[in-house]
N, C-alpha and C. Protein backbone atom coordinates (compact mmCIF):
# COMPACT_ATOMS: atom_id res chain seq x y z
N UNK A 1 103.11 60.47 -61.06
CA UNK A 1 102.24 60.01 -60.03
C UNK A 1 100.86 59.83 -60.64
N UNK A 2 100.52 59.02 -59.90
CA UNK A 2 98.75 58.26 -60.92
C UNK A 2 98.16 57.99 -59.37
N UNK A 3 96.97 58.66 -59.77
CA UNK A 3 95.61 58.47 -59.01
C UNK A 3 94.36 58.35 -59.40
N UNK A 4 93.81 57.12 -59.29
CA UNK A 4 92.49 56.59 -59.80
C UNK A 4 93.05 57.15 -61.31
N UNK A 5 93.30 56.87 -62.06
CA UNK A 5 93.27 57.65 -63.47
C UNK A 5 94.16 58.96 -63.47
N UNK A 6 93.60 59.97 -62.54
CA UNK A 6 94.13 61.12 -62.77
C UNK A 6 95.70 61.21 -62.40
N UNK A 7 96.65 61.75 -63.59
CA UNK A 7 97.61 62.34 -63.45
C UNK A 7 98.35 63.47 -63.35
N UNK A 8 99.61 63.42 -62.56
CA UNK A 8 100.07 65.05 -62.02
C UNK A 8 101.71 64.80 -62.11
N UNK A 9 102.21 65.75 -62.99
CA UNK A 9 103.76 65.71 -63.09
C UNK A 9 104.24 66.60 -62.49
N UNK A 10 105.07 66.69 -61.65
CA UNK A 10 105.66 67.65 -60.81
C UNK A 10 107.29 67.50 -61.10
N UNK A 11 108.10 68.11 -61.46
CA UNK A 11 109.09 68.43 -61.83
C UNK A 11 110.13 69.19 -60.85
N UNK A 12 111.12 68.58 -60.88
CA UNK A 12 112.32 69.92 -59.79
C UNK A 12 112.83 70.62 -60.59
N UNK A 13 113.16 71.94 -59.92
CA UNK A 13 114.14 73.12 -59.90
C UNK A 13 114.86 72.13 -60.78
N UNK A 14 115.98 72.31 -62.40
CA UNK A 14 117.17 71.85 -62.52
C UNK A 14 117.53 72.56 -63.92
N UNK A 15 118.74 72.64 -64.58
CA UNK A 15 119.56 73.68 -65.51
C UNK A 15 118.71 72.86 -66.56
N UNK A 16 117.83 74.18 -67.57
CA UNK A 16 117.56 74.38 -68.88
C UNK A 16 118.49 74.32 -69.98
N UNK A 17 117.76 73.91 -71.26
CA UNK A 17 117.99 74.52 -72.22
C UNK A 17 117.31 74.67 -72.93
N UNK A 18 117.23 75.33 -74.14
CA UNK A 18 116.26 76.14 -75.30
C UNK A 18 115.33 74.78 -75.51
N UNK A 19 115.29 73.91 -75.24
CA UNK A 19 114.01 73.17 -75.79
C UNK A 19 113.23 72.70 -74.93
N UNK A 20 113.55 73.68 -73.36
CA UNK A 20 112.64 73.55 -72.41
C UNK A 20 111.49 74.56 -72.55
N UNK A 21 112.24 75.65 -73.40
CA UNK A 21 111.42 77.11 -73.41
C UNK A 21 109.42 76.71 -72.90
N UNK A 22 109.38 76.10 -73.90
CA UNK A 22 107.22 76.17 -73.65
C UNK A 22 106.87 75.64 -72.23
N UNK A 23 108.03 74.94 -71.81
CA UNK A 23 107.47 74.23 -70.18
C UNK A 23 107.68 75.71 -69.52
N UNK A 24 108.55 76.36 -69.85
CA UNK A 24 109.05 77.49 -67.99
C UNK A 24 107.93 78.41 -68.22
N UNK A 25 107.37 78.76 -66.95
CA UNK A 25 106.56 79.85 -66.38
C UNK A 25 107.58 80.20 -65.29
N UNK A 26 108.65 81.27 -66.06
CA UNK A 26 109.41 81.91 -64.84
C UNK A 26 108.37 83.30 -64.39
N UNK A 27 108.71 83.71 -63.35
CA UNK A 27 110.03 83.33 -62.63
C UNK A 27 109.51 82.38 -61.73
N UNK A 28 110.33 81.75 -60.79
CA UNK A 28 109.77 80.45 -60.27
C UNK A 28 110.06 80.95 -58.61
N UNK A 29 109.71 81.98 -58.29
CA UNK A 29 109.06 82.52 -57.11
C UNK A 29 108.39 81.76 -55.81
N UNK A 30 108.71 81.33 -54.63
CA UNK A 30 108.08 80.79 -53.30
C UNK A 30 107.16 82.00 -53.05
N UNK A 31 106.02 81.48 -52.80
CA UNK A 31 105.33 80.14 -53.38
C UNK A 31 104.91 79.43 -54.88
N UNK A 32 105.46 79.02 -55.58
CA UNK A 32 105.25 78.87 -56.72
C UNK A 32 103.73 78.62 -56.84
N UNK A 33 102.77 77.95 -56.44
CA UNK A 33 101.56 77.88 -56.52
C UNK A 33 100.39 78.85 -56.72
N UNK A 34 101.01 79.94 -56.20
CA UNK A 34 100.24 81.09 -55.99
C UNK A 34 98.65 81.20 -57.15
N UNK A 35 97.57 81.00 -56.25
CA UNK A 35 96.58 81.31 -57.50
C UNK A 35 96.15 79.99 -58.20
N UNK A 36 96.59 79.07 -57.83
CA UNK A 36 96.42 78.08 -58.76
C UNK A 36 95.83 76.63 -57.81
N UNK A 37 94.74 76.18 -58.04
CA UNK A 37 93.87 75.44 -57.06
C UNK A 37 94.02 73.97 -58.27
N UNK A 38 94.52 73.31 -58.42
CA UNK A 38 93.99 71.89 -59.01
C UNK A 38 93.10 71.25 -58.23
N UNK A 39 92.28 70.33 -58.98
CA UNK A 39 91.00 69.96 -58.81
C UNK A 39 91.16 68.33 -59.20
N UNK A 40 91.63 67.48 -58.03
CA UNK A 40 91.86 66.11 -58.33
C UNK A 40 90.60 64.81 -57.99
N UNK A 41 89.82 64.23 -59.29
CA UNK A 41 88.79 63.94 -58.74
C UNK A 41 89.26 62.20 -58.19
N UNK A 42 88.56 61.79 -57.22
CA UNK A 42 88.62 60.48 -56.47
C UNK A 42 87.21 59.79 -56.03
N UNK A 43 87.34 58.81 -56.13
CA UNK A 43 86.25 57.99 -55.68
C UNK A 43 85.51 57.73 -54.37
N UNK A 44 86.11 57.90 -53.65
CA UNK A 44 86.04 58.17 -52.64
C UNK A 44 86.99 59.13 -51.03
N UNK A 45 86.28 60.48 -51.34
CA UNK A 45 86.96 61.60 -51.11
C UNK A 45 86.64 61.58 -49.41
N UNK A 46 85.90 60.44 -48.62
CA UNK A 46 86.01 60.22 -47.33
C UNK A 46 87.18 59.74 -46.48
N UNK A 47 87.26 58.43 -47.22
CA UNK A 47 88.37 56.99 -47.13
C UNK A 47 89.89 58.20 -47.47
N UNK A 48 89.49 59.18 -48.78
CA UNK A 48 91.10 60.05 -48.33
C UNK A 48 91.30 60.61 -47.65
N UNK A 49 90.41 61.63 -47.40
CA UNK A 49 90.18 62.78 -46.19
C UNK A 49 90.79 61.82 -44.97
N UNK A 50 90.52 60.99 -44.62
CA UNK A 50 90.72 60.32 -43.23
C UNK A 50 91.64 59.83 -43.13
N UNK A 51 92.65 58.83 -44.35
CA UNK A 51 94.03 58.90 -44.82
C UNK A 51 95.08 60.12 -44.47
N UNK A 52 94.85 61.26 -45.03
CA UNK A 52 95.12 62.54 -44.84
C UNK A 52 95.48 63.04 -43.73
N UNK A 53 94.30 63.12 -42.79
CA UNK A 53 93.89 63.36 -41.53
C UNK A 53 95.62 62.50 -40.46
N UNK A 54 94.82 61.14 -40.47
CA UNK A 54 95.71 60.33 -40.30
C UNK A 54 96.97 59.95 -40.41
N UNK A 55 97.71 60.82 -41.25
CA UNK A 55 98.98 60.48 -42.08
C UNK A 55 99.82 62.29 -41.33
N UNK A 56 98.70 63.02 -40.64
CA UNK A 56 99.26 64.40 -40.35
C UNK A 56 99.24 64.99 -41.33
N UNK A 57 99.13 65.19 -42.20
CA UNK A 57 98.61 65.91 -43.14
C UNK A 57 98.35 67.00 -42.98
N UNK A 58 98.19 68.35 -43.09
CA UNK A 58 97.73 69.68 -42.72
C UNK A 58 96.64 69.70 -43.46
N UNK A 59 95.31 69.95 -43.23
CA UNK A 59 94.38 70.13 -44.36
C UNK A 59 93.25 71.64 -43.83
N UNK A 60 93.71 71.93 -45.23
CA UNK A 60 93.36 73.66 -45.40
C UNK A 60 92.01 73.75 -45.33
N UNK A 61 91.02 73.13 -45.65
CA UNK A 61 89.78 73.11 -46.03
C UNK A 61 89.11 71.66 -45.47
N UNK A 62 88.32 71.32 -44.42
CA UNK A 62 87.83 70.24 -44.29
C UNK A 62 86.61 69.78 -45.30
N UNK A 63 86.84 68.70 -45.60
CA UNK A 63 85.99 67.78 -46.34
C UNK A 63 84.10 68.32 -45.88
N UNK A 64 83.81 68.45 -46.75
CA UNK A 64 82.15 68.83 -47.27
C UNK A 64 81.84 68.67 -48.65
N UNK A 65 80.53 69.05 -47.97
CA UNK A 65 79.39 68.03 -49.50
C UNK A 65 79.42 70.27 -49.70
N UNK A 66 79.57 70.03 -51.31
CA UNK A 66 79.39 71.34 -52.33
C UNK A 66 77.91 71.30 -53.34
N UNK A 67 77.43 71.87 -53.38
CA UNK A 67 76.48 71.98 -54.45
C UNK A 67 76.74 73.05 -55.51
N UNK A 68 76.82 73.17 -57.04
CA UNK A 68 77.43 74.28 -57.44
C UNK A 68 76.06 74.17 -58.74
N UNK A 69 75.38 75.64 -58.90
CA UNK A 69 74.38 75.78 -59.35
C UNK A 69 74.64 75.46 -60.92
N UNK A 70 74.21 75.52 -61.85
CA UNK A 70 74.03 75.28 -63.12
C UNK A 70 72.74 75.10 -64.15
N UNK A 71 72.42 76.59 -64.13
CA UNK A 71 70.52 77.29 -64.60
C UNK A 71 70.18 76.12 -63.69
N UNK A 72 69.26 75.03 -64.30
CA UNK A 72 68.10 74.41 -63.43
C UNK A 72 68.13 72.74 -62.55
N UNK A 73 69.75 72.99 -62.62
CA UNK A 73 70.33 71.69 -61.84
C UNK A 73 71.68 72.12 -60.91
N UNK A 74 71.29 71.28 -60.05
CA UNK A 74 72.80 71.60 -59.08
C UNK A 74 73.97 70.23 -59.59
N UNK A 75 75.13 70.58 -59.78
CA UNK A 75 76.27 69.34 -59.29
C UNK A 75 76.73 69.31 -58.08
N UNK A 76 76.77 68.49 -57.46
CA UNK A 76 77.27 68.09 -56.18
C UNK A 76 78.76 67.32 -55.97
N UNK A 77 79.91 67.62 -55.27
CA UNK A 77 81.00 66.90 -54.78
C UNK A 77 80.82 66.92 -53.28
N UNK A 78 81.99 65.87 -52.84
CA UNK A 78 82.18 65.71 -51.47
C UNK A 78 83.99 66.44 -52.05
N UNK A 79 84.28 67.45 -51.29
CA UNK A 79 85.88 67.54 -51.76
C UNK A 79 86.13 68.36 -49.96
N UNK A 80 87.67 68.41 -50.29
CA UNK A 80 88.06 69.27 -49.18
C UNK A 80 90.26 69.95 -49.78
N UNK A 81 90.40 70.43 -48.86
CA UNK A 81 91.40 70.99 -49.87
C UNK A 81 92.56 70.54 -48.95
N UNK A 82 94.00 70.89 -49.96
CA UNK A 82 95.48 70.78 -48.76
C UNK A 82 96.23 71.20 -49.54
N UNK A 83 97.52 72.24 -48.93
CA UNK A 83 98.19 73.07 -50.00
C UNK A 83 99.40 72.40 -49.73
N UNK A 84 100.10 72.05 -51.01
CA UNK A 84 101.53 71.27 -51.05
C UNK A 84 102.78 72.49 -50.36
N UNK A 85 104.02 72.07 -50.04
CA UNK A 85 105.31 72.90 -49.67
C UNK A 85 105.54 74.12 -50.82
N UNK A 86 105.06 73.98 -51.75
CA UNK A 86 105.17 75.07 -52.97
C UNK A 86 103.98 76.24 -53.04
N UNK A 87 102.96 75.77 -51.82
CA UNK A 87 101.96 76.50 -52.28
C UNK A 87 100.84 76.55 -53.43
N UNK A 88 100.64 75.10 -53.87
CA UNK A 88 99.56 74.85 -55.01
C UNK A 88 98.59 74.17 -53.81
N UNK A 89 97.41 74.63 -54.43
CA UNK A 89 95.87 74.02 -53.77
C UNK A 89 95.51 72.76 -54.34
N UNK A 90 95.12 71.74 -53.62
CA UNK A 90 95.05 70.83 -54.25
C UNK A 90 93.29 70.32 -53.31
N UNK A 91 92.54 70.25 -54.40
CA UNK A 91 91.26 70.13 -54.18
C UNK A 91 91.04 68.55 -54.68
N UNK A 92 90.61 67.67 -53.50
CA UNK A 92 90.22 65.94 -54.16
C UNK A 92 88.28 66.09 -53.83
N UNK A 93 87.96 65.30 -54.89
CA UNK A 93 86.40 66.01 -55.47
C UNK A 93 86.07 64.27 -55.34
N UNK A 94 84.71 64.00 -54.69
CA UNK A 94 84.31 62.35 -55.43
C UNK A 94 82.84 63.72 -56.09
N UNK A 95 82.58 62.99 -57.18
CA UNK A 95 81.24 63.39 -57.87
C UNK A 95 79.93 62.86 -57.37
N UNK A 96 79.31 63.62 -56.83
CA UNK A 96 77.72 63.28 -56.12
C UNK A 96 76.72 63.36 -57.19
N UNK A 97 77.15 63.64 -58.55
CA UNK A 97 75.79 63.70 -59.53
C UNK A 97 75.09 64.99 -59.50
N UNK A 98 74.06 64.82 -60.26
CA UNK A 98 73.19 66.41 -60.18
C UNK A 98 71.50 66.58 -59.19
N UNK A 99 71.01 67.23 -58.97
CA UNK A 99 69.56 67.46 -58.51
C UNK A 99 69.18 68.94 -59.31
N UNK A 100 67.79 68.62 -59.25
CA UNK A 100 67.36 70.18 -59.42
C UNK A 100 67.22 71.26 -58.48
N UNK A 101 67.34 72.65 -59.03
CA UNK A 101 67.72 73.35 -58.07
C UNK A 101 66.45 73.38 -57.05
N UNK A 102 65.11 72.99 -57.15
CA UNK A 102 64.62 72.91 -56.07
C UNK A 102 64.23 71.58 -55.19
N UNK A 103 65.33 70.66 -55.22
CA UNK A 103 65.43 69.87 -54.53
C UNK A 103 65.67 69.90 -52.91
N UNK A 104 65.07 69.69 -52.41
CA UNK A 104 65.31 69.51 -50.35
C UNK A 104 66.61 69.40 -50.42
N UNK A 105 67.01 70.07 -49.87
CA UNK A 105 68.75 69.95 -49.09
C UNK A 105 69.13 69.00 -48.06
């Protein structure tokens, strides 16, 4: 699966053998996701959110603007979150650029 650029391989349950070894992180436990948030960036993280929304979608986290500090500049996303049937977090990010940290909010 391909989005804007970013790619994500998702794989089924099916019988190994020894030259699968480096892929398995057993045991493969419901929720398999557990702990694990991917961070999928998009261009426009409104136009999906509302896709989403629209499509029934369950969404865990509604869409907001983030500011995340960094010493004397902030980065900014618009993201919001939705957890797949396995239990992985899946966070879609558009990039808002940086300000300084004492910029007006």
């Amino acid at each position: 699966m391909s989005f804007f650029g970013s790619e994500l391989m998702i794989e089924e349950d099916r019988e190994r053998n020894e030259s699968d070894a480096a892929w398995v992180v057993e045991p493969l436990d419901y929720p398999r996701g557990r702990g694990l948030n991917i961070s999928i960036e998009c261009e426009d993280a409104n136009a999906l959110f509302q896709h989403v929304v629209n499509a029934g979608i369950p969404v865990r986290k509604k869409l907001e603007e983030c500011w995340y500090r960094d010493h004397d500049k902030s980065h900014g996303e618009l993201n919001f979150l939705v957890q797949d049937t396995d239990g992985y977090l899946l966070r879609f990010a558009q990039y808002l650029g940086t300000r300084p940290n004492d910029a007006p909010v």
